[in-house]
N, C-alpha and C. Protein backbone atom coordinates (compact mmCIF):
# COMPACT_ATOMS: atom_id res chain seq x y z
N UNK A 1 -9.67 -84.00 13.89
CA UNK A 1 -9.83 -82.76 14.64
C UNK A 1 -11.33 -82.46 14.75
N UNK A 2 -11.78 -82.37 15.71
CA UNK A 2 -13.67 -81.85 16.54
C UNK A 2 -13.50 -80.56 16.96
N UNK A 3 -14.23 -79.74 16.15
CA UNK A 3 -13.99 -78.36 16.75
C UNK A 3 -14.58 -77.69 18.16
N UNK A 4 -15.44 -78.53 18.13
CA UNK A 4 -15.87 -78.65 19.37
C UNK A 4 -15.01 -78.99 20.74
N UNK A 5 -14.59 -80.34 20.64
CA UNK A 5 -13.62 -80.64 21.21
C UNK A 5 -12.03 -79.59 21.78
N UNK A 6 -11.87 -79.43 20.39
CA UNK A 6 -11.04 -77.91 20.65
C UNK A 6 -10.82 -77.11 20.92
N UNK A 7 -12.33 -76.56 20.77
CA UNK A 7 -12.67 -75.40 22.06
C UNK A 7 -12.64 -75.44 23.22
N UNK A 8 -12.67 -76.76 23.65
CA UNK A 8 -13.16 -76.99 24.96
C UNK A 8 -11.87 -77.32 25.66
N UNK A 9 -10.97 -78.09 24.99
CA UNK A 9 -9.58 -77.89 25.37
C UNK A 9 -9.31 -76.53 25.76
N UNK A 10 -9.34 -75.63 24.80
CA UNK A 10 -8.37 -74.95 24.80
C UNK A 10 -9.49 -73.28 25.64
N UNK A 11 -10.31 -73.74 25.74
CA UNK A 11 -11.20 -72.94 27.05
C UNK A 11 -10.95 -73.61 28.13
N UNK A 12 -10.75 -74.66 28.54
CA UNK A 12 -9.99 -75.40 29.61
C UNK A 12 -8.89 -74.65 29.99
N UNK A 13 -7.73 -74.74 29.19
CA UNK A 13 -6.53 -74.46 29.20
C UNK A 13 -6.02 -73.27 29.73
N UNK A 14 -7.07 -72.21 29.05
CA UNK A 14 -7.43 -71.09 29.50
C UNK A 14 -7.71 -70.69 30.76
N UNK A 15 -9.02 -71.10 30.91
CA UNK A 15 -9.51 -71.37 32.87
C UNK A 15 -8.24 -71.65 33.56
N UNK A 16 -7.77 -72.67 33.28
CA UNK A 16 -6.36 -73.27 34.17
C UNK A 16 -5.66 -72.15 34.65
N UNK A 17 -5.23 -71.32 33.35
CA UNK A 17 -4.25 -70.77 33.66
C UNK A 17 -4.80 -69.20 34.00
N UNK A 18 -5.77 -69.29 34.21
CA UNK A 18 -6.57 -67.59 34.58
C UNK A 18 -6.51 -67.86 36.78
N UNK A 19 -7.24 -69.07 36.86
CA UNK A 19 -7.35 -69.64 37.93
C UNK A 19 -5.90 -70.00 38.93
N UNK A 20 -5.16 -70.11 38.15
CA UNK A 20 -4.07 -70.25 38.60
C UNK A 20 -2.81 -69.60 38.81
N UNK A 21 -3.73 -68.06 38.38
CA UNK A 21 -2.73 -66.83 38.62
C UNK A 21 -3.24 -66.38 39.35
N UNK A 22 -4.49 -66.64 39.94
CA UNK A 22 -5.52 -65.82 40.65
C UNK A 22 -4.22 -64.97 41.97
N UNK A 23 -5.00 -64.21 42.59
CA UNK A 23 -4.20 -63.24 44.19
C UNK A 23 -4.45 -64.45 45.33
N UNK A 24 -4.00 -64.96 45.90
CA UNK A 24 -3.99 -65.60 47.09
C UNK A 24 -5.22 -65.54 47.53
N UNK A 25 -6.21 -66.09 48.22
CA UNK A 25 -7.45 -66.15 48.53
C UNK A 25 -8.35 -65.40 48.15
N UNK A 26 -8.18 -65.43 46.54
CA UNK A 26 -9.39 -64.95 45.75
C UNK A 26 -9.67 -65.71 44.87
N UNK A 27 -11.15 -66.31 44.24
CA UNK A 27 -11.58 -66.55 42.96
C UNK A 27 -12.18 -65.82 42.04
N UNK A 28 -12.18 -66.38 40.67
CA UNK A 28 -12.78 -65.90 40.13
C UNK A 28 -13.90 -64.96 40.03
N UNK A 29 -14.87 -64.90 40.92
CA UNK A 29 -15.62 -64.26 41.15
C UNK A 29 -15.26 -62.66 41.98
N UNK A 30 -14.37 -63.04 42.89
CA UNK A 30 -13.80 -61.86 43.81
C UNK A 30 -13.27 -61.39 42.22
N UNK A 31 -11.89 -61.45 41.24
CA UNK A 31 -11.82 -60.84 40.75
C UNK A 31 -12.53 -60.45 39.81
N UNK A 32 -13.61 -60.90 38.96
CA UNK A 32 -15.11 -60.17 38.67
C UNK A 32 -15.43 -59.02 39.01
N UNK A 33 -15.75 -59.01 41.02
CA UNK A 33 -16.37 -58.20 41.65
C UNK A 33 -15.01 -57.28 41.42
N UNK A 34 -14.03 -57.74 41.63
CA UNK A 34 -13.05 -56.11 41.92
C UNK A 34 -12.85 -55.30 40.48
N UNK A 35 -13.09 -56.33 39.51
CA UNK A 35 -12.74 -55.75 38.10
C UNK A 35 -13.87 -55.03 36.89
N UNK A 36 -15.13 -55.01 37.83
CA UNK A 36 -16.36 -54.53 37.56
C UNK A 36 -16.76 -53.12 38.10
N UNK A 37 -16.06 -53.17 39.66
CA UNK A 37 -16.12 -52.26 40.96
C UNK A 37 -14.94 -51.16 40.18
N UNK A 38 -13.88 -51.80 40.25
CA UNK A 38 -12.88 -50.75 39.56
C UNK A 38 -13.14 -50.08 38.24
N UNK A 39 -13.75 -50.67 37.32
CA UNK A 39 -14.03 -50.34 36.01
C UNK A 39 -15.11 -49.06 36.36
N UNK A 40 -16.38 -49.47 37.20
CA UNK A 40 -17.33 -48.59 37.46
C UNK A 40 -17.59 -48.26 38.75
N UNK A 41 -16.77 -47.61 39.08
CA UNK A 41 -16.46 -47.67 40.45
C UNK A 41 -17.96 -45.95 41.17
N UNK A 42 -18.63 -46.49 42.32
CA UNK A 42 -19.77 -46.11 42.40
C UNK A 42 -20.92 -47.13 42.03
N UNK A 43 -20.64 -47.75 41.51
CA UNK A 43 -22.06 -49.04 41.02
C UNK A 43 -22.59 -49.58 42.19
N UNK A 44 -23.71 -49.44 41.86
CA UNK A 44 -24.48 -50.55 43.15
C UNK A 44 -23.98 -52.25 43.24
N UNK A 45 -24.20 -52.65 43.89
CA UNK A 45 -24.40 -54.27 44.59
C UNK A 45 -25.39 -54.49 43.29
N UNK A 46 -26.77 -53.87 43.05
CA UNK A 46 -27.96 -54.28 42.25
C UNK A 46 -27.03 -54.72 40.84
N UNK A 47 -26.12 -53.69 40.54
CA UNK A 47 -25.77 -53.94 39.12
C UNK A 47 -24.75 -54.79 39.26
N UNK A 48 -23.86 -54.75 39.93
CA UNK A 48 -22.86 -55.80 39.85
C UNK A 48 -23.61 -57.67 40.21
N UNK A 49 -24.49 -57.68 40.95
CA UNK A 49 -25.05 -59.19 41.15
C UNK A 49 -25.33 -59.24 39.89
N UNK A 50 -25.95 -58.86 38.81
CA UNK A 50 -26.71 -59.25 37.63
C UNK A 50 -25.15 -59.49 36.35
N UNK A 51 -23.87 -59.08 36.65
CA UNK A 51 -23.21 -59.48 35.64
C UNK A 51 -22.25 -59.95 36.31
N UNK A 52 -22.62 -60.63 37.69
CA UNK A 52 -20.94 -61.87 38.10
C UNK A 52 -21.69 -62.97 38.25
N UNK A 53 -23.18 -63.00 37.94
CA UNK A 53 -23.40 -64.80 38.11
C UNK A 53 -24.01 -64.96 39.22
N UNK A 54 -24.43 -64.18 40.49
CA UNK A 54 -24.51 -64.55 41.73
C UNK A 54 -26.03 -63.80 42.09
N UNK A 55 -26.43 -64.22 43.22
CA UNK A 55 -27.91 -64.20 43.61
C UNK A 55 -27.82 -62.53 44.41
N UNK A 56 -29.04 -62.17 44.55
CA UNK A 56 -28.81 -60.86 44.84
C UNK A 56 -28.03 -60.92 46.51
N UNK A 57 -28.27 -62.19 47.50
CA UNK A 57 -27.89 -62.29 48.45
C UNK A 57 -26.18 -62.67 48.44
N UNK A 58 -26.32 -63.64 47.49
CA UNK A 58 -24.54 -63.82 47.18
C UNK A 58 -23.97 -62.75 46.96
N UNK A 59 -24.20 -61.82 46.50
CA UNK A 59 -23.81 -60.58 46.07
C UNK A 59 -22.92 -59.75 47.38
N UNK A 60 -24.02 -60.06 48.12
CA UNK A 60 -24.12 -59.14 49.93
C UNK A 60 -22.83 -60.10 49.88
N UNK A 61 -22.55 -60.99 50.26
CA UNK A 61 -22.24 -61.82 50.81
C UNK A 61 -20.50 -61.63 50.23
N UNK A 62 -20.31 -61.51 48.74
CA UNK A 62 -19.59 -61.47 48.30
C UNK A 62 -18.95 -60.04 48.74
N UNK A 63 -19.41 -59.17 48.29
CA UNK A 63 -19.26 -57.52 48.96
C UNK A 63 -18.71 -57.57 50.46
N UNK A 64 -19.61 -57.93 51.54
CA UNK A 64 -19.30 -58.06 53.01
C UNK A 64 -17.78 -59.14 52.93
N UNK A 65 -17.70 -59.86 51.77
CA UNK A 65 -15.92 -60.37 51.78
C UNK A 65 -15.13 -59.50 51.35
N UNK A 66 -15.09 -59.15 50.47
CA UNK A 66 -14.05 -57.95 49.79
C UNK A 66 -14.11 -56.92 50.96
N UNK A 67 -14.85 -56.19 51.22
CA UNK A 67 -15.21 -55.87 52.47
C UNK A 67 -14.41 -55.57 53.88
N UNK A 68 -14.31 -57.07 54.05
CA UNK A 68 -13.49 -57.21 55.17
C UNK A 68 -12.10 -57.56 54.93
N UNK A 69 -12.05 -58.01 53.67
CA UNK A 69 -10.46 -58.02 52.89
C UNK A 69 -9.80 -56.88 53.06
N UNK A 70 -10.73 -55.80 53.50
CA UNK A 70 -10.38 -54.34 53.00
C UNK A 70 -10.33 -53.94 52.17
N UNK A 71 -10.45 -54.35 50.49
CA UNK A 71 -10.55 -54.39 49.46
C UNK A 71 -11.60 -53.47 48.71
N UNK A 72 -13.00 -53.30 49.58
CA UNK A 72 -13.98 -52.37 48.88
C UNK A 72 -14.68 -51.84 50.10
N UNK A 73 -15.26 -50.69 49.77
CA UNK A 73 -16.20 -49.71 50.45
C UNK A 73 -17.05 -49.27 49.86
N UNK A 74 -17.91 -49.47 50.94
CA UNK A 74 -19.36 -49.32 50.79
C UNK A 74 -19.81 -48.10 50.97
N UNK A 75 -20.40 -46.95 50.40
CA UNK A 75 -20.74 -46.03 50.69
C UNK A 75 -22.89 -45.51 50.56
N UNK A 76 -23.31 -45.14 51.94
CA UNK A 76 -24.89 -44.87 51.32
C UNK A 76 -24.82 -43.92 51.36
N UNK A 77 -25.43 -43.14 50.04
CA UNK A 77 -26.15 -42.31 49.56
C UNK A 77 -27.73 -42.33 49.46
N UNK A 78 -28.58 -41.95 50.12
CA UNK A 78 -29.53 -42.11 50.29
C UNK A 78 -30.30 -43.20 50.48
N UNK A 79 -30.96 -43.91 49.52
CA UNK A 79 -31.41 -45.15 49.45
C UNK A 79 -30.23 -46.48 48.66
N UNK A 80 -29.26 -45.63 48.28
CA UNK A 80 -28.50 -46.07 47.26
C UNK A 80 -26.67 -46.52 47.96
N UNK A 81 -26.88 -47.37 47.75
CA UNK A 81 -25.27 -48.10 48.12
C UNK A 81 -24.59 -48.09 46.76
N UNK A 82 -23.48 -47.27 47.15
CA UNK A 82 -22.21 -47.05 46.32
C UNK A 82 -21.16 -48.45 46.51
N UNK A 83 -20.46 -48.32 45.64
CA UNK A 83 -18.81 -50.01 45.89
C UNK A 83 -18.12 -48.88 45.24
N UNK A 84 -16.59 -48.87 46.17
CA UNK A 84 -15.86 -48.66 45.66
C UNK A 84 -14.54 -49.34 45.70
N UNK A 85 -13.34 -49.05 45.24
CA UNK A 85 -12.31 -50.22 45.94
C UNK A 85 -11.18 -49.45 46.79
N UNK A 86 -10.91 -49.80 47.73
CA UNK A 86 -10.00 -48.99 48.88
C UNK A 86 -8.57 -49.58 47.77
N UNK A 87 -7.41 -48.52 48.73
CA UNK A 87 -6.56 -48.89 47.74
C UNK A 87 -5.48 -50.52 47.93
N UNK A 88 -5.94 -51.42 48.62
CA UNK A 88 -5.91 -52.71 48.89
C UNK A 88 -6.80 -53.58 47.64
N UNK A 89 -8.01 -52.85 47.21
CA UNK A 89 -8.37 -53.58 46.52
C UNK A 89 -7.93 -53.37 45.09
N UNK A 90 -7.31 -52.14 44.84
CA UNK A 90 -6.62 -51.79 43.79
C UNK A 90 -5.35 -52.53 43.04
N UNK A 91 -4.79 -52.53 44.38
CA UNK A 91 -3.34 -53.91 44.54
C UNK A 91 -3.82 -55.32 43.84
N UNK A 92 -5.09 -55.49 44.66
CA UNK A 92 -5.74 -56.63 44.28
C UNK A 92 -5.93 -56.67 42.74
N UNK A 93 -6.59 -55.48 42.40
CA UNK A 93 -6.82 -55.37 40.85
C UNK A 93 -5.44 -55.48 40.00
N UNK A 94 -4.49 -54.49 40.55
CA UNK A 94 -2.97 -54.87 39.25
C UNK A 94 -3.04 -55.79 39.50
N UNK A 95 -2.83 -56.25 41.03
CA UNK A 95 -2.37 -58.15 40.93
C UNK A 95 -2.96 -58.60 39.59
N UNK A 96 -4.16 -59.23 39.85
CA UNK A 96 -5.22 -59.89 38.78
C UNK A 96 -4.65 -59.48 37.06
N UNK A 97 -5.31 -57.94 37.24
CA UNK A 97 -4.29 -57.85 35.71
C UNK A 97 -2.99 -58.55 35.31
N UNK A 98 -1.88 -58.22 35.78
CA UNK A 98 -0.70 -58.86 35.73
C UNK A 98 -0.71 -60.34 35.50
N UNK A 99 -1.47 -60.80 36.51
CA UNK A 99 -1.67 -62.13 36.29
C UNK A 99 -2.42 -62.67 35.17
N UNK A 100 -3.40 -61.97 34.98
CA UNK A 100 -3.90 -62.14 33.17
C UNK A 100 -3.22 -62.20 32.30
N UNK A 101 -2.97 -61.23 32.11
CA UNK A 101 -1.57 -60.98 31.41
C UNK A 101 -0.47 -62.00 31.50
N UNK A 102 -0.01 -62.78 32.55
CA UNK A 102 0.62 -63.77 32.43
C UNK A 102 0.03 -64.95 32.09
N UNK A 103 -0.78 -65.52 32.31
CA UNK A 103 -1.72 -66.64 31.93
C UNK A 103 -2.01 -65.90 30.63
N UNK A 104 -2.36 -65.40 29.63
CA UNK A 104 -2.44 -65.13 28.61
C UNK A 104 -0.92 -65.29 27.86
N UNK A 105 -0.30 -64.91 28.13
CA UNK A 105 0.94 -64.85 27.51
C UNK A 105 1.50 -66.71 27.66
N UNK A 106 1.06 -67.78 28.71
CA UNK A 106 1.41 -68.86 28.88
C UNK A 106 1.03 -69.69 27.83
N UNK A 107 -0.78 -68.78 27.51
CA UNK A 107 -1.79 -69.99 26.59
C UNK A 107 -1.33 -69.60 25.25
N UNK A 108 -0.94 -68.84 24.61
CA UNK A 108 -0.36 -68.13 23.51
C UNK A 108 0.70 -68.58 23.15
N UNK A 109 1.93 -69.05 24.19
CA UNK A 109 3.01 -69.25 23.85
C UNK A 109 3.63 -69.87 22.56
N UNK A 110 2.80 -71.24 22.81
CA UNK A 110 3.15 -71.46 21.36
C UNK A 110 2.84 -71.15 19.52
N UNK A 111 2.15 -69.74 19.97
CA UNK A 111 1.70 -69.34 18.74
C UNK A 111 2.86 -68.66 18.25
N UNK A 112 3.17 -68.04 16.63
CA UNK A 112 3.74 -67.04 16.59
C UNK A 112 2.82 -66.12 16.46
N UNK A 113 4.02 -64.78 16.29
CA UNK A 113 3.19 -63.19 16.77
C UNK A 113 2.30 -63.40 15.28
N UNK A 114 2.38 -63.65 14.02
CA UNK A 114 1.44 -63.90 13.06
C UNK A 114 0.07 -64.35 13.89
N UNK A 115 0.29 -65.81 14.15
CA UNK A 115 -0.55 -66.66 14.98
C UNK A 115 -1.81 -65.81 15.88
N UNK A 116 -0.63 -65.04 16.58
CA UNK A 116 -1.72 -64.72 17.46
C UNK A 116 -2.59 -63.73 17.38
N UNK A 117 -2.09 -62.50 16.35
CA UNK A 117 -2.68 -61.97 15.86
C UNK A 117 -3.85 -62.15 15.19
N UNK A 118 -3.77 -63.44 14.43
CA UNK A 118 -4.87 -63.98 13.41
C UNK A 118 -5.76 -64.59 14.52
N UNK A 119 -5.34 -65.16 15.55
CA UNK A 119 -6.38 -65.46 16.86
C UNK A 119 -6.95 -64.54 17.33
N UNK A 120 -6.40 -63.19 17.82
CA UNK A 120 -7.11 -62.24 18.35
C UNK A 120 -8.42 -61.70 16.85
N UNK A 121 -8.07 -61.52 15.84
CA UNK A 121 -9.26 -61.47 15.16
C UNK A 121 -10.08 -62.48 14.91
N UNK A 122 -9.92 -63.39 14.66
CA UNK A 122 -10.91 -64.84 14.78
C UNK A 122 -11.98 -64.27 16.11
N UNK A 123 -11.35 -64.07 17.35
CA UNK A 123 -11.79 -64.31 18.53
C UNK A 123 -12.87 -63.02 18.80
N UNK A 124 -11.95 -61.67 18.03
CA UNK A 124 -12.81 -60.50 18.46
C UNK A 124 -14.14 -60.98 16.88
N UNK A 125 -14.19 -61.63 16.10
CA UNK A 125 -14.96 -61.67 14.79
C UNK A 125 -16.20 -62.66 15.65
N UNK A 126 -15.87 -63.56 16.61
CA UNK A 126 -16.81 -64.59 17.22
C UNK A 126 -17.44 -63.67 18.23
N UNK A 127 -16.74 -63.05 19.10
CA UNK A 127 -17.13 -62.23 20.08
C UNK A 127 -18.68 -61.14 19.16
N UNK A 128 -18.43 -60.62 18.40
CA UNK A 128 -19.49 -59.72 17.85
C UNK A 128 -20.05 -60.31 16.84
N UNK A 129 -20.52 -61.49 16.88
CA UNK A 129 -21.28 -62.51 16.50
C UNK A 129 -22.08 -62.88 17.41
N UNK A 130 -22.24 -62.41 18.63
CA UNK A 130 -22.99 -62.69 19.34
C UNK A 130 -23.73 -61.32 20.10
N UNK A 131 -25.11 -61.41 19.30
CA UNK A 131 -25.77 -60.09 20.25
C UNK A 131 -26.11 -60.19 21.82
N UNK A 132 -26.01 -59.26 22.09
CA UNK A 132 -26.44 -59.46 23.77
C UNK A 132 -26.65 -57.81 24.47
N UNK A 133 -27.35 -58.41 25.30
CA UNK A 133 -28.06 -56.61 26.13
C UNK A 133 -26.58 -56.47 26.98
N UNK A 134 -26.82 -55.26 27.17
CA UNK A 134 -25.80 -54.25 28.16
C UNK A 134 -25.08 -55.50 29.26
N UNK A 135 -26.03 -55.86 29.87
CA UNK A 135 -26.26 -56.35 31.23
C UNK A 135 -24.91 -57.58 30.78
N UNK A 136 -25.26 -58.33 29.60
CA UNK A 136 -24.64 -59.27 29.51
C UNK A 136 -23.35 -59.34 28.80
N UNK A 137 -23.27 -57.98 28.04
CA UNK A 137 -22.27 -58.06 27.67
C UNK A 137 -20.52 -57.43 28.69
N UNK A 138 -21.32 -56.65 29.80
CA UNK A 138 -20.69 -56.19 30.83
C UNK A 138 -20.08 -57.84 31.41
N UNK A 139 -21.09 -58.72 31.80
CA UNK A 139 -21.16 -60.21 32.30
C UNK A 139 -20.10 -60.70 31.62
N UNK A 140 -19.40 -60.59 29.64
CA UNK A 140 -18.60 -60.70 28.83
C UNK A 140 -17.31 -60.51 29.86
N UNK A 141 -17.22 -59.47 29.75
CA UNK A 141 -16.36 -58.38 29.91
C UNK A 141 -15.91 -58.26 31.57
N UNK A 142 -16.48 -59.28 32.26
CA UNK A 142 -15.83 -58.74 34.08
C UNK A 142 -14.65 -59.46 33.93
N UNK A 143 -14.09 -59.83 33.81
CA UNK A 143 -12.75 -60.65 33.67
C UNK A 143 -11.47 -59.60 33.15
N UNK A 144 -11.95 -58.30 31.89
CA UNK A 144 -10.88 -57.77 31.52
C UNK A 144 -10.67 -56.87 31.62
N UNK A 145 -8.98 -56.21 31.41
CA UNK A 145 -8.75 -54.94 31.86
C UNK A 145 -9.83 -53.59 31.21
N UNK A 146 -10.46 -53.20 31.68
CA UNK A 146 -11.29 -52.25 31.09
C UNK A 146 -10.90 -51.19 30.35
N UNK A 147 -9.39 -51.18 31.36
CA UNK A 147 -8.55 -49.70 30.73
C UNK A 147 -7.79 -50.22 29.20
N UNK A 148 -7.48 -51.32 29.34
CA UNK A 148 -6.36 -51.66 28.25
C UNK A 148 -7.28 -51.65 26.67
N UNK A 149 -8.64 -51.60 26.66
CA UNK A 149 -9.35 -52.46 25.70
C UNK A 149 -10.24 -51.12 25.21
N UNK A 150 -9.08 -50.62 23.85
CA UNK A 150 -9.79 -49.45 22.99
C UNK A 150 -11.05 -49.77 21.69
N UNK A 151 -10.79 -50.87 22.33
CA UNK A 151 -12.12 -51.01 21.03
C UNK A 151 -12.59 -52.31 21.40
N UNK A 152 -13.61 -52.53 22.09
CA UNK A 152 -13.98 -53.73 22.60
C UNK A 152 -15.44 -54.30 21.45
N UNK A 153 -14.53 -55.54 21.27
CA UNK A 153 -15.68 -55.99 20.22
C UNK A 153 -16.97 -56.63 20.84
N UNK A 154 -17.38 -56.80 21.81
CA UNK A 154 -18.52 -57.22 22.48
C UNK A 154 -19.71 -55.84 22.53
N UNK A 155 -18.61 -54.73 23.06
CA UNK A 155 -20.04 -53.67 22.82
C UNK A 155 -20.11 -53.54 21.65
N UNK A 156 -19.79 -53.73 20.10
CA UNK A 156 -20.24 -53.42 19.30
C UNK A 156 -21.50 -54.38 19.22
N UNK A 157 -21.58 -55.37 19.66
CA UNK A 157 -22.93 -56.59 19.45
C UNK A 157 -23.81 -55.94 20.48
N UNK A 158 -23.53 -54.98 21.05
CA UNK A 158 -24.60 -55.03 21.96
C UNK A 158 -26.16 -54.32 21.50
N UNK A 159 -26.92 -54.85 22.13
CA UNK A 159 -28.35 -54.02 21.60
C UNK A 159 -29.19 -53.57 22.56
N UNK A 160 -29.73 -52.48 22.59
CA UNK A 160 -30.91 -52.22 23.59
C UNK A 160 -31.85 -53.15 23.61
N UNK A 161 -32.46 -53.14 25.16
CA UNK A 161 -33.35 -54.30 25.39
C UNK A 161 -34.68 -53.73 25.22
């Protein structure tokens, strides 16, 4: 057994099955953007490019898709562009959840409820083992339900920059 190796399986395994619940012509990244947008809904384009991975132009680019999905709206306030998500992109968002939620429940399966329990602490004990600024730990965190997660062990690692 390579623990290394193991991880990588089973972060594989993971991807697979996150990717493969995805909403019909969305990736990963669209649900990022919708699950960042929904969480903080009002955020600029500025803040969301810096925690999905993408260039400040990909960003536009990504936005002007959701966009026309009908999925998000753009609102200016002065100098300042608002995201919000129309309620298409909301759909979009349970979708995604649900589907987490199922791909989670697939990669788990063969644990018992002991099992997985002792995984979810392993996992939240690695998670806040790792310090990181705001910016990145949000970057952590675009993937999950924002609402479901009363005690998120990533902001406890977090530190001012």
């Amino acid at each position: 057994m390579h623990e290394s190796n193991l991880w990588a399986a089973w972060t594989l395994r993971s991807h697979d099955a996150l990717t493969a619940g995805l909403p019909s012509g969305l990736g990963l990244r669209d649900a990022s953007a919708l699950t960042l947008i929904g969480s903080h809904p009002g955020c600029s384009a500025d803040w969301l490019w810096a925690r999905i991975g993408l260039t400040q132009s990909g960003t536009v680019r990504l936005v002007d898709r959701l966009e026309g999905l009908g999925y998000v709206a753009r609102e200016r306030t002065g100098r300042s562009l608002r995201l919000s998500l129309l309620p298409a992109g909301e759909e979009a968002l349970q979708a995604w959840n649900q589907a987490r939620e199922n791909a989670s429940a697939a990669v788990l399966r063969g644990l018992t409820r002991a099992q997985r329990s002792q995984l979810a602490k392993l996992l939240e004990v690695g998670l806040r083992g790792t310090e990181r600024v705001r910016v990145e730990a949000d970057s952590t965190c675009r993937l999950c339900d924002w609402q479901a997660c009363k005690r998120c062990p990533v902001d406890k690692s977090v530190v001012e920059p």
